[in-house]
Protein backbone atom coordinates (compact mmCIF):
# COMPACT_ATOMS: atom_id res chain seq x y z
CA UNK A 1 65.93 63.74 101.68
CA UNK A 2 63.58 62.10 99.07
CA UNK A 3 60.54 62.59 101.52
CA UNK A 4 61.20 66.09 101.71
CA UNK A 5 61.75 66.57 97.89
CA UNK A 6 58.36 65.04 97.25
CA UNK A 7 56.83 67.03 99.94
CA UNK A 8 58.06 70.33 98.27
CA UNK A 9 56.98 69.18 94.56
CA UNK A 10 53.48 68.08 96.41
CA UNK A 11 52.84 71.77 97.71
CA UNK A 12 54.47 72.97 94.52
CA UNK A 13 51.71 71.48 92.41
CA UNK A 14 48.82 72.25 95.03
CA UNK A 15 49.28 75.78 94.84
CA UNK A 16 49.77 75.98 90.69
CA UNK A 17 46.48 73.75 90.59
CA UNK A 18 45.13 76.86 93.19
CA UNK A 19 46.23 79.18 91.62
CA UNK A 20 44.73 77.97 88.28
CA UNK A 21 41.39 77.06 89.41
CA UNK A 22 41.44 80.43 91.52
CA UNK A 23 39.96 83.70 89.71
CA UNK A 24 41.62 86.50 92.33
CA UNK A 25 43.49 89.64 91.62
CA UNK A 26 46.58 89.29 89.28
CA UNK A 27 49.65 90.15 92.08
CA UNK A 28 48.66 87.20 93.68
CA UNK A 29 48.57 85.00 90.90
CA UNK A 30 52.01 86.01 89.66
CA UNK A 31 53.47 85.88 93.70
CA UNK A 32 51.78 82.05 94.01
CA UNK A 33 52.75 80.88 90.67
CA UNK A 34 56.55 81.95 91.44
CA UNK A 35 56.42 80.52 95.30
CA UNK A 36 54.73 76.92 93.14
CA UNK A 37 58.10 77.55 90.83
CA UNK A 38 60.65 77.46 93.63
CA UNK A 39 59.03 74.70 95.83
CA UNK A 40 58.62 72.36 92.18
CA UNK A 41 62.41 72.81 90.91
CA UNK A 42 63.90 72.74 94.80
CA UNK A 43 61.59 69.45 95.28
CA UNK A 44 63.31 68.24 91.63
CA UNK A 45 66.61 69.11 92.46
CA UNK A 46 66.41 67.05 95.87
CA UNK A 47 65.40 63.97 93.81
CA UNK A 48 67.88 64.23 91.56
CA UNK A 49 70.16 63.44 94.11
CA UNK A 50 68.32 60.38 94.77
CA UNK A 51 69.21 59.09 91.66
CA UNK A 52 72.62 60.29 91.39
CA UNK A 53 74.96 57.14 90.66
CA UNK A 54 78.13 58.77 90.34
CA UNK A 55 81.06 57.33 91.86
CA UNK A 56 81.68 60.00 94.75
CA UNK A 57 85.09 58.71 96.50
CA UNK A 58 87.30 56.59 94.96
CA UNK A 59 90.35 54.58 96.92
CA UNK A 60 92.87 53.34 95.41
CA UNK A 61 96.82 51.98 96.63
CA UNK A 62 98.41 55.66 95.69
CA UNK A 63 95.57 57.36 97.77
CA UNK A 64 91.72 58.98 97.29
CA UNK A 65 90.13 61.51 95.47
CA UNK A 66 86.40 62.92 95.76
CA UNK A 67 83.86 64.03 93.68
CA UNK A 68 83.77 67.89 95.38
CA UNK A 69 87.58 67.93 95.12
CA UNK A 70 87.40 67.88 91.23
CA UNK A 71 89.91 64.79 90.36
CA UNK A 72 92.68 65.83 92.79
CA UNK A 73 94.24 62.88 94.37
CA UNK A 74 95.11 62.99 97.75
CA UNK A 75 98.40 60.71 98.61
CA UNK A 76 98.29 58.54 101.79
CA UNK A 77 101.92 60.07 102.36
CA UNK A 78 100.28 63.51 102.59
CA UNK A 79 97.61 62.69 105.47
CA UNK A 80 98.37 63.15 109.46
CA UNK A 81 95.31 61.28 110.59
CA UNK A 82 92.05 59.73 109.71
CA UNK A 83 89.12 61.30 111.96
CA UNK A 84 84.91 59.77 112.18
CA UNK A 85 83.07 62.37 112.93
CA UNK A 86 79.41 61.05 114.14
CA UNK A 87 76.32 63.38 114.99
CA UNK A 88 73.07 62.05 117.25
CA UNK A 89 71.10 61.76 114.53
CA UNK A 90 72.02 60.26 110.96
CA UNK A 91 74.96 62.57 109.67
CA UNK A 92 78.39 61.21 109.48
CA UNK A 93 81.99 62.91 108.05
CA UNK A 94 85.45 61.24 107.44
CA UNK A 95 87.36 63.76 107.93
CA UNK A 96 91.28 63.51 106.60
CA UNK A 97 93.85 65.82 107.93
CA UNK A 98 96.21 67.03 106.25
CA UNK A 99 99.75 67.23 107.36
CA UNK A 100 101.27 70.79 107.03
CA UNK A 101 103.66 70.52 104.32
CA UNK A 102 101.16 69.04 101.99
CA UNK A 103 101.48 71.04 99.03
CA UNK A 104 98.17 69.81 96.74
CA UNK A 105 96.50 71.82 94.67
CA UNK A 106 92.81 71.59 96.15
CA UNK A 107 91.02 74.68 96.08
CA UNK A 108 89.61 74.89 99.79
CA UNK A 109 86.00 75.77 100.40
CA UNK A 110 84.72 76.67 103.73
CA UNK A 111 80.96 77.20 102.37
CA UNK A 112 80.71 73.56 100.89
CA UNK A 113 79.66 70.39 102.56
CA UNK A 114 81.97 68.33 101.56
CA UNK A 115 85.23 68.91 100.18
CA UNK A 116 88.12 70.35 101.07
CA UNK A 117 88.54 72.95 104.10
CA UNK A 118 91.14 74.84 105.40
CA UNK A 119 90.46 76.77 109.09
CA UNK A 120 90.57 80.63 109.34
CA UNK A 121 93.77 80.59 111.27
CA UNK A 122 95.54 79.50 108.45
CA UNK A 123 96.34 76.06 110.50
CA UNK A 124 94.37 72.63 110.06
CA UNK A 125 94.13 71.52 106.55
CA UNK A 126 91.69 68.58 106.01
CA UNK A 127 88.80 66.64 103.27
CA UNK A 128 85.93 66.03 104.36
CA UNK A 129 83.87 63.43 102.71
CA UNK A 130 80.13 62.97 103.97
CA UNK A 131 79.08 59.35 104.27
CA UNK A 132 75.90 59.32 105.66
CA UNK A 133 73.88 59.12 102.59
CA UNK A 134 76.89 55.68 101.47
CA UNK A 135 75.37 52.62 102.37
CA UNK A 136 77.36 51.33 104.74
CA UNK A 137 79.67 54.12 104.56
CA UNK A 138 81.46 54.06 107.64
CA UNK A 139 82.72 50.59 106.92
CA UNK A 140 83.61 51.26 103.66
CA UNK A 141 85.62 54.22 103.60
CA UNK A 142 87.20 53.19 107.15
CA UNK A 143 87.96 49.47 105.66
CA UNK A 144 89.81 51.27 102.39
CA UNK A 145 91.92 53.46 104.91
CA UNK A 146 92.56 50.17 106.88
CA UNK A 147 93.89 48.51 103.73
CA UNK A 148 95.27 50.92 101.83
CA UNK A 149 97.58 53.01 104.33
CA UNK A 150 97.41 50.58 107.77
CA UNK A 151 99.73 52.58 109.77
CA UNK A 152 97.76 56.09 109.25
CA UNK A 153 96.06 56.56 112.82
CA UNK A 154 92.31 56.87 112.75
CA UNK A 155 90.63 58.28 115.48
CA UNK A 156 86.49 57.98 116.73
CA UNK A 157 85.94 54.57 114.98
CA UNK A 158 85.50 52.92 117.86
């Protein structure tokens, strides 16, 4: 993610420093100069998640809460099951399911990337926390759930 941010700030100042040192038409100038905008602040606003130390998940004996869900604290009595959800490459979700009668007030987003989602059908209810970018992650949120609530069942750790 931080290769890619510097990679967009790179081309971001290469094509200001053209389009400085470049004595063309005017339309050009003014399209180059905005392109050089974008690529600089989306190259910035990638790093700044480099450096983002905020505490994202936080377990504790009464249950969890996240970051994207905005303080909401999800009870251990109000989860079904505890799912690791591994891609090929270096992406990796814990995904908690809800059970049905779990009346919380977490606003569900299908759009974000983590958070809280809630399937078009109206049925599954879960939160989603992304761990991939958590040293360790895996381990860590898997060995809260393990102390925390031991009988909840969690499934693909193996």
């Amino acid at each position: 993610m931080s290769v890619l941010g510097l990679i967009k700030v790179g081309l971001g100042v290469f094509l200001l420093a053209s389009v400085v040192a470049d004595a063309g038409n005017g339309q050009n100038k003014l399209l180059m100069s905005a392109v050089a905008a974008f690529l600089i602040g989306a190259g910035l606003y990638d790093l700044s998640k480099v450096f983002d130390r905020r505490v994202h998940v936080r377990f504790w004996t009464e249950g969890f809460t996240s970051l994207d869900l905005g303080g909401v604290v999800v009870p251990w009595e109000a989860l079904r099951q505890v799912e690791y959800i591994a891609s090929g490459g270096s992406s990796a979700m814990v995904r908690f399911h809800l059970k049905a009668d779990a009346d919380l007030p977490i606003r569900f987003n299908p759009l974000a990337l983590g958070g809280a989602f809630q399937l078009a059908d109206g049925g599954a209810r879960f939160v989603q926390i992304d761990v991939s970018p958590l040293r360790n992650g895996r381990a860590r949120v898997l060995g809260a759930v393990a102390r925390f609530a031991p009988d909840l069942p969690v499934v693909g750790a193996g």
